[in-house]
N, C-alpha and C. Protein backbone atom coordinates (compact mmCIF):
# COMPACT_ATOMS: atom_id res chain seq x y z
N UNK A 1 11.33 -17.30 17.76
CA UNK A 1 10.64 -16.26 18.49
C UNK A 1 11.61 -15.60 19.47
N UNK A 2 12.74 -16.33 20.03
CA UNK A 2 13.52 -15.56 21.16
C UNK A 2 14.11 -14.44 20.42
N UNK A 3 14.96 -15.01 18.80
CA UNK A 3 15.91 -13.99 18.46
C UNK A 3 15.13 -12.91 17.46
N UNK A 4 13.15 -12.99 17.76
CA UNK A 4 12.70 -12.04 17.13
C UNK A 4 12.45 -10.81 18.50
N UNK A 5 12.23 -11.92 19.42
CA UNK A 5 11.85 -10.53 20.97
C UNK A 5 13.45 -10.32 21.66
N UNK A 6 14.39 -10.74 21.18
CA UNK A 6 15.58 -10.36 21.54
C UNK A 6 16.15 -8.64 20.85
N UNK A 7 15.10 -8.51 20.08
CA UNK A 7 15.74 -6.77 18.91
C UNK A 7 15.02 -6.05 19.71
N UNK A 8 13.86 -6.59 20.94
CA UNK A 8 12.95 -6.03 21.73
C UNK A 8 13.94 -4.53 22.59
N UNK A 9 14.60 -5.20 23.09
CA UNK A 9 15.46 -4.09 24.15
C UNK A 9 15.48 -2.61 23.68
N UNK A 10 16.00 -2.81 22.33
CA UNK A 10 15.76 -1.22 22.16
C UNK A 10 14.66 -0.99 21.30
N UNK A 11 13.76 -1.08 21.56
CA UNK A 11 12.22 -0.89 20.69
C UNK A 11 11.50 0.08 21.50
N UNK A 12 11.11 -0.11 22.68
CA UNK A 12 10.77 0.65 23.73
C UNK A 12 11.32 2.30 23.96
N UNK A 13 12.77 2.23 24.09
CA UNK A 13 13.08 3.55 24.11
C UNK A 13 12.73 4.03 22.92
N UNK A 14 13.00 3.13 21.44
CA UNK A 14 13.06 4.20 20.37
C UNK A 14 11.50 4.72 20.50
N UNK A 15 10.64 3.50 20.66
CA UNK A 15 9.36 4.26 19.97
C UNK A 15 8.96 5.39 21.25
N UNK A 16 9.29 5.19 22.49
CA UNK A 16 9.21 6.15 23.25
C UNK A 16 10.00 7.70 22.85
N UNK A 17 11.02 7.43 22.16
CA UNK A 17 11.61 8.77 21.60
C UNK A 17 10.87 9.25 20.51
N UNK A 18 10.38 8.61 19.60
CA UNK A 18 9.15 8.91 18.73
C UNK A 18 8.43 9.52 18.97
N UNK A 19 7.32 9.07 19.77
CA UNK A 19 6.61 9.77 20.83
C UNK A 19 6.95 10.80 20.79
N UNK A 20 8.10 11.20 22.10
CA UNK A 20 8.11 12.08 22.28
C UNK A 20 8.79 13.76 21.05
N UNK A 21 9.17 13.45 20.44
CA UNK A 21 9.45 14.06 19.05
C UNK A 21 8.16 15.13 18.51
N UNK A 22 7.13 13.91 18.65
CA UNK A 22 6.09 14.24 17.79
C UNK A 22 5.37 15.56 18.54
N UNK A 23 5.80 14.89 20.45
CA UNK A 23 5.09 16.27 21.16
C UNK A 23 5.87 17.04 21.19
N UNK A 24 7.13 17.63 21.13
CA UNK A 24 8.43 18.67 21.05
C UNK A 24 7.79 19.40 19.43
N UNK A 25 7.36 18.56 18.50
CA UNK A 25 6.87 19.25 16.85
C UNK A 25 5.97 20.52 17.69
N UNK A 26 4.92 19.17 18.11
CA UNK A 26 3.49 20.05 18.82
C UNK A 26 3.74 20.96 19.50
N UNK A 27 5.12 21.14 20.30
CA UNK A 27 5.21 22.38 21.14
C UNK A 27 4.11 21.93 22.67
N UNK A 28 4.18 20.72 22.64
CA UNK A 28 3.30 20.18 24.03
C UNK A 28 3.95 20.11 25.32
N UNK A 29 5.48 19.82 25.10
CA UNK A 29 6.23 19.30 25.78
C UNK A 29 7.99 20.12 25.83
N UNK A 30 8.47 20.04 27.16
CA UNK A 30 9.80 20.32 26.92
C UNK A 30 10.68 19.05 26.88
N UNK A 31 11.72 19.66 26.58
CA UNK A 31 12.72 18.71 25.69
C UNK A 31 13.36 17.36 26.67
N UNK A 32 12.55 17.46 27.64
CA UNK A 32 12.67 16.06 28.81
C UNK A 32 11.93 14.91 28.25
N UNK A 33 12.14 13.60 28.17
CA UNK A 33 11.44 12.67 27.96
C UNK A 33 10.51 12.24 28.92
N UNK A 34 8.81 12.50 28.30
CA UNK A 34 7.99 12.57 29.41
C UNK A 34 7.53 10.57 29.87
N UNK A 35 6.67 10.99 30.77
CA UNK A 35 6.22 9.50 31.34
C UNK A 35 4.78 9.03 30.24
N UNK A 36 4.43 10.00 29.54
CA UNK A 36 3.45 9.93 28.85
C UNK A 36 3.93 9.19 27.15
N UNK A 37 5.00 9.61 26.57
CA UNK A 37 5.49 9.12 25.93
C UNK A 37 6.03 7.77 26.18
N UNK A 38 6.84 7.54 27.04
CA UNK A 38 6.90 6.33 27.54
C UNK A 38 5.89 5.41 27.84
N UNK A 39 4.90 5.50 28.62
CA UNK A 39 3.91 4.53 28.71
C UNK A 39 2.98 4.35 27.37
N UNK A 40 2.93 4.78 26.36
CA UNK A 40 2.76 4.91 25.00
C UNK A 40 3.78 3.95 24.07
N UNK A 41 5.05 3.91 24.68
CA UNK A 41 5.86 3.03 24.22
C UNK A 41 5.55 2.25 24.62
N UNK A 42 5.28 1.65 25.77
CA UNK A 42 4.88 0.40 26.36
C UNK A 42 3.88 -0.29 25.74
N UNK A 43 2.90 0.54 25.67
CA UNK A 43 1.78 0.01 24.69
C UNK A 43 2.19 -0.40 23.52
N UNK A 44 2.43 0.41 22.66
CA UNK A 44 2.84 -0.57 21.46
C UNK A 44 3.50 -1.37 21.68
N UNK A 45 4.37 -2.11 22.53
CA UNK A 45 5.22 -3.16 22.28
C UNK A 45 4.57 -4.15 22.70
N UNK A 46 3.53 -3.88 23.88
CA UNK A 46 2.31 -5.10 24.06
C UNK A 46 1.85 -5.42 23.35
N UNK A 47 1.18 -4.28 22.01
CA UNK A 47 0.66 -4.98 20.89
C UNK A 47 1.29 -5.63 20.01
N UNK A 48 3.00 -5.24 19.65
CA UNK A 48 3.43 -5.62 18.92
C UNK A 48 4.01 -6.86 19.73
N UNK A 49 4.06 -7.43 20.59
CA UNK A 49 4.46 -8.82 20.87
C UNK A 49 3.11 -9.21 20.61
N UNK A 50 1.93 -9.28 21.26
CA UNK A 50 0.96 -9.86 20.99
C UNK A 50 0.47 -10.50 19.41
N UNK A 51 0.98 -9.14 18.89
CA UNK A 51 0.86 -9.72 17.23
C UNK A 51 1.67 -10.41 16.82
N UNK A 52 3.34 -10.28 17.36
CA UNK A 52 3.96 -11.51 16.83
C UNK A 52 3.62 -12.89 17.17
N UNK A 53 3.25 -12.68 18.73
CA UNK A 53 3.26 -14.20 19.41
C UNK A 53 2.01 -15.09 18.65
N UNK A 54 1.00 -14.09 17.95
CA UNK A 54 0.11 -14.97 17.34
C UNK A 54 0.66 -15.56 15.95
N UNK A 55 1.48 -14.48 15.34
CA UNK A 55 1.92 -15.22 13.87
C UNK A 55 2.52 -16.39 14.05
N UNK A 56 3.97 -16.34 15.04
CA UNK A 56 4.79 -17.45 15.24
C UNK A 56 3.67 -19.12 15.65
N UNK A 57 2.39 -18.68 16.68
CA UNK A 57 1.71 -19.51 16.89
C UNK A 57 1.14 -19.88 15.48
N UNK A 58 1.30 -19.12 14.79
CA UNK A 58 0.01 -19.54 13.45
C UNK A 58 0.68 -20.78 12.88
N UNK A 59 2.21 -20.42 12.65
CA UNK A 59 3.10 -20.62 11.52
C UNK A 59 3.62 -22.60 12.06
N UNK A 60 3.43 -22.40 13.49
CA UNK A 60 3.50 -23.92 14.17
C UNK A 60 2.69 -24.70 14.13
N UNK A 61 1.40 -24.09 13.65
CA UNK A 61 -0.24 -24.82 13.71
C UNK A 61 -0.23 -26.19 12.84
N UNK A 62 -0.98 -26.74 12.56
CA UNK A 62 -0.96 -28.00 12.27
C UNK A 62 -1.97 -27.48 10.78
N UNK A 63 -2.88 -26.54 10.86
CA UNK A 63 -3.12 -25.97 9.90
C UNK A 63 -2.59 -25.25 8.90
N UNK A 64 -1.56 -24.46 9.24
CA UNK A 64 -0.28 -24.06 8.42
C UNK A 64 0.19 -24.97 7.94
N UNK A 65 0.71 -26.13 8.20
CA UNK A 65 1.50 -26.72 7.60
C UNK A 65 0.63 -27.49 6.04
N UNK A 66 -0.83 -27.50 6.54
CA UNK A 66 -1.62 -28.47 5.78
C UNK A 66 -1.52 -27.62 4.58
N UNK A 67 -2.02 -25.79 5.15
CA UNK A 67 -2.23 -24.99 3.81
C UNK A 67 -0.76 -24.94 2.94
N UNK A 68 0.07 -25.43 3.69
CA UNK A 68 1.73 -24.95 3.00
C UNK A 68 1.44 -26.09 1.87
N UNK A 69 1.50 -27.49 2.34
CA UNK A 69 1.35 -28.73 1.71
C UNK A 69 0.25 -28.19 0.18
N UNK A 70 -0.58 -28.04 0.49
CA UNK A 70 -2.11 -27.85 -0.53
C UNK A 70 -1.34 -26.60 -1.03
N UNK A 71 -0.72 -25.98 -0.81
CA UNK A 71 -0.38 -24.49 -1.63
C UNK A 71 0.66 -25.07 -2.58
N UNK A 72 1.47 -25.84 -1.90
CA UNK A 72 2.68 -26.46 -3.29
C UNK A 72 1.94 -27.67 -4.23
N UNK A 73 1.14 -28.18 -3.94
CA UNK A 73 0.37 -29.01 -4.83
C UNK A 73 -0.62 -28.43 -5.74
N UNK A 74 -0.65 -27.21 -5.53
CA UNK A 74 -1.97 -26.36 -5.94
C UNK A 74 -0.61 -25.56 -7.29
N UNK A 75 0.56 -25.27 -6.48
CA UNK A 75 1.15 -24.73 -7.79
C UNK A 75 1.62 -24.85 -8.82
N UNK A 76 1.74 -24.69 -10.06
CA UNK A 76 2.07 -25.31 -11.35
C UNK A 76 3.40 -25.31 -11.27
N UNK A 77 3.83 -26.26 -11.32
CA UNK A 77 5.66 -26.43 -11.49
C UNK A 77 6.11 -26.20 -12.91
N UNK A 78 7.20 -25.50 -12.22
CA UNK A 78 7.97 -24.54 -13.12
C UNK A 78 9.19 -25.20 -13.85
């Protein structure tokens, strides 16, 4: 999980440059990077840690491991 939120650093600006792109298309915005785009970046990266931090939790579960176990016993060897 560190060296997946470690690619984090530049995630923020890009998707904040995204953002703002999309309003420069729209003609909403001048060619300054606004605070609105940015806090839009922010958001997604809350969600997108949130969604990782649950997979990585999934993948440690004690239930994962059971379905991993039952999934290779379940498969026909090759």
């Amino acid at each position: 999980m560190v060296e997946h939120f470690g690619q984090f650093h530049s995630l923020m600006p890009s998707i904040a440059m995204i953002f703002h792109c999309i309003d420069i298309a729209d003609d909403t915005v001048s060619l300054d990077l606004t605070a609105k785009s940015a806090r839009l970046a922010v958001s997604w990266c809350d969600y997108l840690e949130s969604h990782a931090r649950r997979i990585y939790t999934m993948v440690d579960s004690p239930e994962h491991e059971a379905a991993v176990r039952l999934t290779k016993k379940l498969k026909p060897n090759r």
